[in-house]
C-alpha atoms as a PDB file:
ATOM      1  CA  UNK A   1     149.060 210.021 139.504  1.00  0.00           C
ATOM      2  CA  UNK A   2     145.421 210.958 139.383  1.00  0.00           C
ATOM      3  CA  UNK A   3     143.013 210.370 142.377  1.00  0.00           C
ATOM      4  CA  UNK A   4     141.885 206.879 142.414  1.00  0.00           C
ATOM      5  CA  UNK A   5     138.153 207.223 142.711  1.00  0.00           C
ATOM      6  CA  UNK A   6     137.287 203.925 144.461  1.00  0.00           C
ATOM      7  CA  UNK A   7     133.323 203.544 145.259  1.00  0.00           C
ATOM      8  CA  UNK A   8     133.090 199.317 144.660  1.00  0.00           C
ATOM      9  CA  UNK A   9     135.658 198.028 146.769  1.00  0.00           C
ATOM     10  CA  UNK A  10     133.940 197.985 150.226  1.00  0.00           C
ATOM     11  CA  UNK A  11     131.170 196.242 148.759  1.00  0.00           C
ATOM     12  CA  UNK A  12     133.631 193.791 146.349  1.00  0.00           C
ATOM     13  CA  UNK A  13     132.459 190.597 147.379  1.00  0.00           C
ATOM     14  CA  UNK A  14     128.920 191.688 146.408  1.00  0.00           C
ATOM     15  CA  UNK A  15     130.249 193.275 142.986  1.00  0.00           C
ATOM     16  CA  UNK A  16     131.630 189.546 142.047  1.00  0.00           C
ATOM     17  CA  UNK A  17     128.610 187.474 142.966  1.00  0.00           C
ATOM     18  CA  UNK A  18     125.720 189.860 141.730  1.00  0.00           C
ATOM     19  CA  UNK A  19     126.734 191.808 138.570  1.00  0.00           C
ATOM     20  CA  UNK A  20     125.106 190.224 135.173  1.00  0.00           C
ATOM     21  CA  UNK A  21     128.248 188.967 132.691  1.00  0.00           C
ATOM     22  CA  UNK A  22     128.749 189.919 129.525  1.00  0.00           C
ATOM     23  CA  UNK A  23     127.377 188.196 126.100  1.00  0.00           C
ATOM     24  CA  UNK A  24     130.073 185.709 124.478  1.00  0.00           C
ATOM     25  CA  UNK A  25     128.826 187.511 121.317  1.00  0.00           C
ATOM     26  CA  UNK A  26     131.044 190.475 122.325  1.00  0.00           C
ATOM     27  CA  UNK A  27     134.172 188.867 123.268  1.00  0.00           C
ATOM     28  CA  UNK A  28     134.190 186.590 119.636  1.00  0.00           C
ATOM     29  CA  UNK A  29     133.239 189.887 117.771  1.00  0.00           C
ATOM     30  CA  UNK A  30     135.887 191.974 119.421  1.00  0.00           C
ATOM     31  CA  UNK A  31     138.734 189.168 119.101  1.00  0.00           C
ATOM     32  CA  UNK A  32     137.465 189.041 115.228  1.00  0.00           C
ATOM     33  CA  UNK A  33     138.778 192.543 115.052  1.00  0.00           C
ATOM     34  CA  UNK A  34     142.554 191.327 115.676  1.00  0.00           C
ATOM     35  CA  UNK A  35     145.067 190.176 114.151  1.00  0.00           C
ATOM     36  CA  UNK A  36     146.684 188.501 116.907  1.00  0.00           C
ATOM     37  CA  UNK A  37     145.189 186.631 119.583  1.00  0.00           C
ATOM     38  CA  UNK A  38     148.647 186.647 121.905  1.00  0.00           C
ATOM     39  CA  UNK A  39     147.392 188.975 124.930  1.00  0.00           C
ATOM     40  CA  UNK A  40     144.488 191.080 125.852  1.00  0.00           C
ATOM     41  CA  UNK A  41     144.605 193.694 128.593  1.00  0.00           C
ATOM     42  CA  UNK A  42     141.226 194.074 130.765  1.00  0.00           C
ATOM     43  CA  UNK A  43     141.984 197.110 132.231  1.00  0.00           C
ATOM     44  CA  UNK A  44     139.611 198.058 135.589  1.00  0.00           C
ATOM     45  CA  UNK A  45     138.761 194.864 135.439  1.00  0.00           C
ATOM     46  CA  UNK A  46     137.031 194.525 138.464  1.00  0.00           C
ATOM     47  CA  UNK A  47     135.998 190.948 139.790  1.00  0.00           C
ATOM     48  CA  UNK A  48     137.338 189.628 136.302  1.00  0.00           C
ATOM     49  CA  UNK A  49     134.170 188.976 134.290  1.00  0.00           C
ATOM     50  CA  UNK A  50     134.973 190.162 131.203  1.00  0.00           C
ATOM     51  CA  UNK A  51     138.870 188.648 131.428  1.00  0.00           C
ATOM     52  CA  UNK A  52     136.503 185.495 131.773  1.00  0.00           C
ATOM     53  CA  UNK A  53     135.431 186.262 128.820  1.00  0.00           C
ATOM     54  CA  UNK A  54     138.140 187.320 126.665  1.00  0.00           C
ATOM     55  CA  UNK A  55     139.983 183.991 128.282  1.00  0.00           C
ATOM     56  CA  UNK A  56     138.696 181.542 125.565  1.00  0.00           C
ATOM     57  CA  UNK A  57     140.027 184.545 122.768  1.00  0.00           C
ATOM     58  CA  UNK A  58     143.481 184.866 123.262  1.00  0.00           C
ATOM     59  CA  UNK A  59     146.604 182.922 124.721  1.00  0.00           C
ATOM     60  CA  UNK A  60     146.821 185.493 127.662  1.00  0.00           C
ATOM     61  CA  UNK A  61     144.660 187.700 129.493  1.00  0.00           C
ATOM     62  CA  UNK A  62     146.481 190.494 131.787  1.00  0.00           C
ATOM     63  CA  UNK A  63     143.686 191.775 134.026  1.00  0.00           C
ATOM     64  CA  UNK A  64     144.255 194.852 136.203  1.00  0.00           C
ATOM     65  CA  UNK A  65     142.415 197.015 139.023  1.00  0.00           C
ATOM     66  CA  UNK A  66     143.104 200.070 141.005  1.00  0.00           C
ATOM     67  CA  UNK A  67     141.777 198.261 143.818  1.00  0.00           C
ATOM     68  CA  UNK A  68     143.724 195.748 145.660  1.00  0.00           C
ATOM     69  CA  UNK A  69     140.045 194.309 147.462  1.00  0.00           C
ATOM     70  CA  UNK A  70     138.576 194.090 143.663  1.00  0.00           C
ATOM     71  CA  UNK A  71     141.388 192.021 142.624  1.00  0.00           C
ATOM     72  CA  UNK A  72     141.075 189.722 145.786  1.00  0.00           C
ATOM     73  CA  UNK A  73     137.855 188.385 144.651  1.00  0.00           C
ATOM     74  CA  UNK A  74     139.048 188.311 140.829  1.00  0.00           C
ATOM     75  CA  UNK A  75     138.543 185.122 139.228  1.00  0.00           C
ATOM     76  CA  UNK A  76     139.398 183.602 136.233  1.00  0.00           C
ATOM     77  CA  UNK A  77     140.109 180.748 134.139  1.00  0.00           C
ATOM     78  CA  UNK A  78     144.019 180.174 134.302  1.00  0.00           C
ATOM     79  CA  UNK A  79     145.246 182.037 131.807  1.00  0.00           C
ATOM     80  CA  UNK A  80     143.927 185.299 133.258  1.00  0.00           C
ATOM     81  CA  UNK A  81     146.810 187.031 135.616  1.00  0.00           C
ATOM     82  CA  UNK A  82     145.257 190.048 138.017  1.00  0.00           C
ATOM     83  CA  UNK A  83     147.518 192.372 138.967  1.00  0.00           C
ATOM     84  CA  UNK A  84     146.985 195.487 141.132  1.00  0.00           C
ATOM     85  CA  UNK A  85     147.437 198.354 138.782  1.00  0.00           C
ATOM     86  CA  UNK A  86     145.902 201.534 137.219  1.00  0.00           C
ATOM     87  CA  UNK A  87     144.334 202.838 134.318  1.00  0.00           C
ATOM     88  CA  UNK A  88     147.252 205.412 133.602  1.00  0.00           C
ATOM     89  CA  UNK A  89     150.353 203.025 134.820  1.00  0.00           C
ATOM     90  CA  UNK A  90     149.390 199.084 133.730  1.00  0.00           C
ATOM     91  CA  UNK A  91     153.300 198.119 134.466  1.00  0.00           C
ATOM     92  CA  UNK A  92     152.824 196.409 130.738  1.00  0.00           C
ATOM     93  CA  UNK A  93     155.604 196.552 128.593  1.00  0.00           C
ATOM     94  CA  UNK A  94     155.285 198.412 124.900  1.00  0.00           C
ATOM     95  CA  UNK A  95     153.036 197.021 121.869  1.00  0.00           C
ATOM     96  CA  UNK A  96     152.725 194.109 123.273  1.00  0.00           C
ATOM     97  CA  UNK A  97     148.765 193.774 123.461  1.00  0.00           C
ATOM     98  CA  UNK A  98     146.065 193.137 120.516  1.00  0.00           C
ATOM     99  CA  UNK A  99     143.204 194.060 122.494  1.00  0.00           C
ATOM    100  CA  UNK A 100     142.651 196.830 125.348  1.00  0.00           C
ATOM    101  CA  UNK A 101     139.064 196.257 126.870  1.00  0.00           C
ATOM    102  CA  UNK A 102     137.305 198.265 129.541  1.00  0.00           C
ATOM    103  CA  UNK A 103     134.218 197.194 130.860  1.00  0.00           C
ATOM    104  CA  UNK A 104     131.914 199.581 132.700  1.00  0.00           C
ATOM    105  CA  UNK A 105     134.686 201.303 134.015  1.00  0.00           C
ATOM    106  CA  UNK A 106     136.074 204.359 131.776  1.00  0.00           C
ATOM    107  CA  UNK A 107     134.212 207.263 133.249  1.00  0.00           C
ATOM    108  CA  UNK A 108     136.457 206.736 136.045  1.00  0.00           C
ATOM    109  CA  UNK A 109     139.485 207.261 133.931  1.00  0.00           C
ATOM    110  CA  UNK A 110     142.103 210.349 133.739  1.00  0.00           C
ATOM    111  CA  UNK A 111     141.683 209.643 129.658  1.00  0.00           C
ATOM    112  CA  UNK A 112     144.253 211.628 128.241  1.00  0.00           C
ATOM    113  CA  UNK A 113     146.780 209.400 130.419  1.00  0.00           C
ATOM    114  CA  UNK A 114     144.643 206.031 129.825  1.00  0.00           C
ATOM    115  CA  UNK A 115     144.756 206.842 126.459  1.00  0.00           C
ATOM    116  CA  UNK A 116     148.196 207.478 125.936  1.00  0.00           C
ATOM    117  CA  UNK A 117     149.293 204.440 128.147  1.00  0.00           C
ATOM    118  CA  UNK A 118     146.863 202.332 125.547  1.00  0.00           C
ATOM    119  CA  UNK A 119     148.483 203.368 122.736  1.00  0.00           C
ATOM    120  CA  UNK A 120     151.967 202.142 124.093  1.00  0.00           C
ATOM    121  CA  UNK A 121     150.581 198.627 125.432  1.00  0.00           C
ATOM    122  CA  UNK A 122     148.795 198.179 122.151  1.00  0.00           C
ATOM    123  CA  UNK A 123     150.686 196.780 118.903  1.00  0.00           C
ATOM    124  CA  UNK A 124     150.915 198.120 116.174  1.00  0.00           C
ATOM    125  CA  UNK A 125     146.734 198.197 114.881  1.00  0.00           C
ATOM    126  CA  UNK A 126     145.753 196.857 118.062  1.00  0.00           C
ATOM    127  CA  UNK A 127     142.317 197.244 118.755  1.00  0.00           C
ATOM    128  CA  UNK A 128     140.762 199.381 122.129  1.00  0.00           C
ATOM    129  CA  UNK A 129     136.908 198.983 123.057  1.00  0.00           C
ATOM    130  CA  UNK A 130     135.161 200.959 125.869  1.00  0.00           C
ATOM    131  CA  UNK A 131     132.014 199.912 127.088  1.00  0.00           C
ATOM    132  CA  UNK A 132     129.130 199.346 129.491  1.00  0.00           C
ATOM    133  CA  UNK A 133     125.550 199.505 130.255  1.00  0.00           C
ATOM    134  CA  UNK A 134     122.856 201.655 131.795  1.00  0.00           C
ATOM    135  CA  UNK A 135     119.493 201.257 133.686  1.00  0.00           C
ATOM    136  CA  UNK A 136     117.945 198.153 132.687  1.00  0.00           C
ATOM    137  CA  UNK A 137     113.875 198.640 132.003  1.00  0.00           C
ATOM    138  CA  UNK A 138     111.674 196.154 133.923  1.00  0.00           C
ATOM    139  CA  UNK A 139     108.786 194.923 131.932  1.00  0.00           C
ATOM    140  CA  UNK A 140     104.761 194.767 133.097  1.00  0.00           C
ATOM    141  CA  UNK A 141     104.365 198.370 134.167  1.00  0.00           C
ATOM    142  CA  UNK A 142     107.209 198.012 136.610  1.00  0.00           C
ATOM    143  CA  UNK A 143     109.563 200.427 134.704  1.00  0.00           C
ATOM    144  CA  UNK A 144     108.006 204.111 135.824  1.00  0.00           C
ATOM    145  CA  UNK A 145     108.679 202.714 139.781  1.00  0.00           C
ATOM    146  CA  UNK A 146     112.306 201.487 138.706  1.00  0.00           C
ATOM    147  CA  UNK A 147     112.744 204.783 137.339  1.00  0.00           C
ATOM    148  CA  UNK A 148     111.704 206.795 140.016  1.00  0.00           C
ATOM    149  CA  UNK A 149     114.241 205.046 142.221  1.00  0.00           C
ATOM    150  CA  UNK A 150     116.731 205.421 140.047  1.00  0.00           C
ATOM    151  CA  UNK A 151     116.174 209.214 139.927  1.00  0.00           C
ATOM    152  CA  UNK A 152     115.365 210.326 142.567  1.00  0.00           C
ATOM    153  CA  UNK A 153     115.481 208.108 145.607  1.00  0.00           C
ATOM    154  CA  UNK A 154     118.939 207.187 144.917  1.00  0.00           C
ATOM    155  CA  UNK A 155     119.717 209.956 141.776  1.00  0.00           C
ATOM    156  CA  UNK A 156     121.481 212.665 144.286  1.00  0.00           C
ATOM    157  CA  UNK A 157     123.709 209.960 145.563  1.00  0.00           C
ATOM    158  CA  UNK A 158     125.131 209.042 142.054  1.00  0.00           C
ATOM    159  CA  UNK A 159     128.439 210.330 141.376  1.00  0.00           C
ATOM    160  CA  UNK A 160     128.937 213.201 138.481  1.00  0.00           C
ATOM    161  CA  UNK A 161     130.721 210.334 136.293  1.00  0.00           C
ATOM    162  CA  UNK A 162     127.420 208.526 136.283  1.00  0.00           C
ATOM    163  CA  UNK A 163     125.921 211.423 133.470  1.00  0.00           C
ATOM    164  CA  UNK A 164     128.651 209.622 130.982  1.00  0.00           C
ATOM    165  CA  UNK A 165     127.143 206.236 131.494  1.00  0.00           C
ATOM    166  CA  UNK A 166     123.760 207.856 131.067  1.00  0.00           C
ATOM    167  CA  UNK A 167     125.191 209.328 127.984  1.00  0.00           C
ATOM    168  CA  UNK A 168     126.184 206.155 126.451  1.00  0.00           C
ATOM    169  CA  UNK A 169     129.746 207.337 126.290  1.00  0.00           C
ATOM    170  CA  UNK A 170     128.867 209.362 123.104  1.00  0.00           C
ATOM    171  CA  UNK A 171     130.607 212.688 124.753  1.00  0.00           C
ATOM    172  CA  UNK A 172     133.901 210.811 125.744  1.00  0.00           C
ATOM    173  CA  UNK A 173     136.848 211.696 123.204  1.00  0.00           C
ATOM    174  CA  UNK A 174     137.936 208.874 121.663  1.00  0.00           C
ATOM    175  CA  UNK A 175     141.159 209.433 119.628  1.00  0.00           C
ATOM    176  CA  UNK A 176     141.391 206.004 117.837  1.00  0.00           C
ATOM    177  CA  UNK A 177     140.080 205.118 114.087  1.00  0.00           C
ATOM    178  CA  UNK A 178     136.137 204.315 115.603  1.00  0.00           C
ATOM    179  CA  UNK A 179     134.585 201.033 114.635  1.00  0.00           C
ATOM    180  CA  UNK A 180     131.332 200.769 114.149  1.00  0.00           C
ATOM    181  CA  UNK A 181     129.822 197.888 116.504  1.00  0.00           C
ATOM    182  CA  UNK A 182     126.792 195.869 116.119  1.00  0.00           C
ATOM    183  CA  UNK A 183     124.381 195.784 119.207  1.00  0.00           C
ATOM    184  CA  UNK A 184     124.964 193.653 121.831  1.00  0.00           C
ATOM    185  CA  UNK A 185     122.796 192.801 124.770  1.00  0.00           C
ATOM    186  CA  UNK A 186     123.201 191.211 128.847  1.00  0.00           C
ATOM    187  CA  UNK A 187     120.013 188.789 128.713  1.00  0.00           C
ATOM    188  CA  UNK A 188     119.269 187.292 132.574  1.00  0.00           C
ATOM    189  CA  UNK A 189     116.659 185.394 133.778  1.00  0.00           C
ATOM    190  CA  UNK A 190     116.562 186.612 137.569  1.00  0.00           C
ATOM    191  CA  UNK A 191     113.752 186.505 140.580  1.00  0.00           C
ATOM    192  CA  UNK A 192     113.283 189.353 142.608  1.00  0.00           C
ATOM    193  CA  UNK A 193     115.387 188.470 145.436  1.00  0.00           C
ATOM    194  CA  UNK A 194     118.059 188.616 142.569  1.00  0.00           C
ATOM    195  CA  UNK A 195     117.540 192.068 141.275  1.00  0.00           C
ATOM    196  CA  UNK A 196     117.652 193.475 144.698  1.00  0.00           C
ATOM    197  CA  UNK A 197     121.155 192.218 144.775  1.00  0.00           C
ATOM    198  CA  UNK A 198     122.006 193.464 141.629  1.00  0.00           C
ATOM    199  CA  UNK A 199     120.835 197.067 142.897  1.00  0.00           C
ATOM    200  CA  UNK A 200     122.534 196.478 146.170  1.00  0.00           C
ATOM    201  CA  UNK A 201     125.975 196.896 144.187  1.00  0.00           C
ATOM    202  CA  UNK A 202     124.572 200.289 143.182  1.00  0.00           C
ATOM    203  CA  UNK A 203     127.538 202.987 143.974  1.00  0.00           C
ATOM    204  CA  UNK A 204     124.431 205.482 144.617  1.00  0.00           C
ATOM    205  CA  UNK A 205     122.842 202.839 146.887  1.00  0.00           C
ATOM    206  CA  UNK A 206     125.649 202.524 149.109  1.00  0.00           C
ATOM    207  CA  UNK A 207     125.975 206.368 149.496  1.00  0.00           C
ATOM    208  CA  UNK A 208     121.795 206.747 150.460  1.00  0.00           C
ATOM    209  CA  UNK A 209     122.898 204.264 153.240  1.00  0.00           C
ATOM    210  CA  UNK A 210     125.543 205.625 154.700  1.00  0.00           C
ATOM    211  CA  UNK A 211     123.976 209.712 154.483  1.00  0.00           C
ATOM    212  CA  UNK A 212     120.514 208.292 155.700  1.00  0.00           C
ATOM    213  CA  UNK A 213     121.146 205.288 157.741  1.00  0.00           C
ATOM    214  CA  UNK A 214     118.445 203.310 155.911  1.00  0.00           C
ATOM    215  CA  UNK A 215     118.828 200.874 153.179  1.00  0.00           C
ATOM    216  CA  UNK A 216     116.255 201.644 150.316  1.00  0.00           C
ATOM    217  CA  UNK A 217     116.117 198.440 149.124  1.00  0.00           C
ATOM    218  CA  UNK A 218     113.283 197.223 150.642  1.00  0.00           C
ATOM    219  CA  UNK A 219     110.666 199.635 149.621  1.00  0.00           C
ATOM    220  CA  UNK A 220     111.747 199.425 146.391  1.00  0.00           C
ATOM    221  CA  UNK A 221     110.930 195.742 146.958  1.00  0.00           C
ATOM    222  CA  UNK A 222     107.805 196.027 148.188  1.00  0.00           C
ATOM    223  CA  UNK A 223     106.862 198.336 145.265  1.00  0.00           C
ATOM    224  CA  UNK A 224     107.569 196.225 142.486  1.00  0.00           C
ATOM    225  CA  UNK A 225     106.328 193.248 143.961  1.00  0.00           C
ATOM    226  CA  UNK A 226     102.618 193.297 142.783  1.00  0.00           C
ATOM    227  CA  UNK A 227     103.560 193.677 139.546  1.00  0.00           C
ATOM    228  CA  UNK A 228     106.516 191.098 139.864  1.00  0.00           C
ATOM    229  CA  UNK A 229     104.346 187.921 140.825  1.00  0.00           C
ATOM    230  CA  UNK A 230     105.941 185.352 142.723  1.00  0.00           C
ATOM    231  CA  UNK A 231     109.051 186.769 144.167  1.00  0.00           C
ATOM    232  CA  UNK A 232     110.887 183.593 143.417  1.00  0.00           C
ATOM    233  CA  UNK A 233     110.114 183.977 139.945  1.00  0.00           C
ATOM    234  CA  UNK A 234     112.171 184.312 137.081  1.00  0.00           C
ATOM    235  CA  UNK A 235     111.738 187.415 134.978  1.00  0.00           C
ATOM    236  CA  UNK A 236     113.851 187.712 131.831  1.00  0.00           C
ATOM    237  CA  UNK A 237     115.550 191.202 131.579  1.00  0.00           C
ATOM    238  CA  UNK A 238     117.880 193.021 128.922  1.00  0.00           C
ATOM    239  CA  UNK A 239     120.187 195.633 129.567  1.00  0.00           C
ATOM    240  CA  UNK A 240     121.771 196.909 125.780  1.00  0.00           C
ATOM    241  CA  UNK A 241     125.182 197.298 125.816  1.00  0.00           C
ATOM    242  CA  UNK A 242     127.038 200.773 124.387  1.00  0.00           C
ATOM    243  CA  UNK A 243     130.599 200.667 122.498  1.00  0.00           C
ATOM    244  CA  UNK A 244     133.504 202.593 121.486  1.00  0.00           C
ATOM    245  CA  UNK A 245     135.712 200.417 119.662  1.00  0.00           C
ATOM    246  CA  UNK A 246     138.996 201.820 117.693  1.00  0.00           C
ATOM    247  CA  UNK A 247     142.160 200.561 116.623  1.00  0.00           C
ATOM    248  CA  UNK A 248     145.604 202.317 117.244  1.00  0.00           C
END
């Protein structure tokens, strides 16, 4: 078994309360794309938020993490199971899955073994879809200071998998008949306060900490709020989303 590269699960409580969801656009498009609506696997799934959102889609949603802390603060609606599993070894049994998601999550993937353990989970034209999303861009002149952070406050401290999120996943191989997928986008309305604890759940953020003993946050704070306003105000923000969707 491959390394499990684990950088969210000492800070998994934070990952479930302050990461945006996904749109419900995504989860009706992607269930339009199968035949069958009996089980969907949401593979690295994290705190659960998109098995939340595949819940409504299909009559079973098997949700599974490397991480054993991730999964104890999954939630989900009660047809969502979690399990403890990886990527390479879901513990599924054969073609018995119409949908394989991953959410945010496949640059941390062996993929030749992912891949070959999704094409015996999926039926028989099952349907796989990869995705995630990158730096959000702040509006009112705010960006160019959001950026900076980004690249070189906390850029060092971002792991080597973070270039393929950068990328858009347009390097990864992908050996499944592609779909092409309309865009989708993670609208919030959020105060200040709010995107600070969004960053906080920043892998690259954690890892400044703990090499410099300070927490950036705050100057990044400070920075942004004369152009903010009102800290406690809500700013409306929109991160596009980036797909690989295939079918087996």
């Amino acid at each position: 078994m491959s390394e499990f590269k684990d950088h969210f699960s000492g800070a998994s409580d934070r990952y479930a309360a302050f990461r945006p969801d996904y749109p419900p656009a995504l989860f009706a498009w992607l269930a339009g794309l199968c035949a069958e609506h009996d089980a969907a696997w949401d593979c690295a799934t994290g705190s659960g938020q998109a098995a939340a959102g595949l819940a409504p889609h299909f009559r079973a949603v098997l949700a599974s993490d490397a991480s054993a802390e991730q999964i104890a603060h999954a939630r989900g609606p009660q047809n969502v199971s979690f399990r403890v599993a990886s990527a390479e070894a879901s513990g599924l049994t054969d073609a018995s899955v119409d949908l394989v998601s991953v959410a945010q999550a496949a640059h941390w993937f062996e993929l030749p073994r992912f891949y070959t353990e999704a094409h015996r989970v999926l039926k028989r034209g099952g349907v796989i879809a990869l995705w995630g999303y990158g730096r959000l861009c702040l509006p009112d002149g705010m960006d160019a200071l959001f950026l900076r952070f980004y690249q070189e406050t906390v850029g060092p401290y971002w792991p080597a998998e973070r270039a393929l999120i950068d990328d858009g996943y347009r390097s990864l191989d992908f050996p499944f008949a592609e779909i092409a997928a309309p865009e989708f986008f993670i609208e919030v309305e959020w105060s200040l306060p709010r995107l600070m604890d969004y960053v906080s759940t920043w892998s690259a953020v954690k890892r400044h900490g703990a090499d410099t003993g300070n927490d950036p946050l705050p100057q990044l704070a400070a920075a942004l709020a004369p152009l903010w306003g009102e800290p406690a105000s809500a700013r409306r923000l929109r991160w596009p989303l980036f797909l690989r969707v295939g079918r087996a």
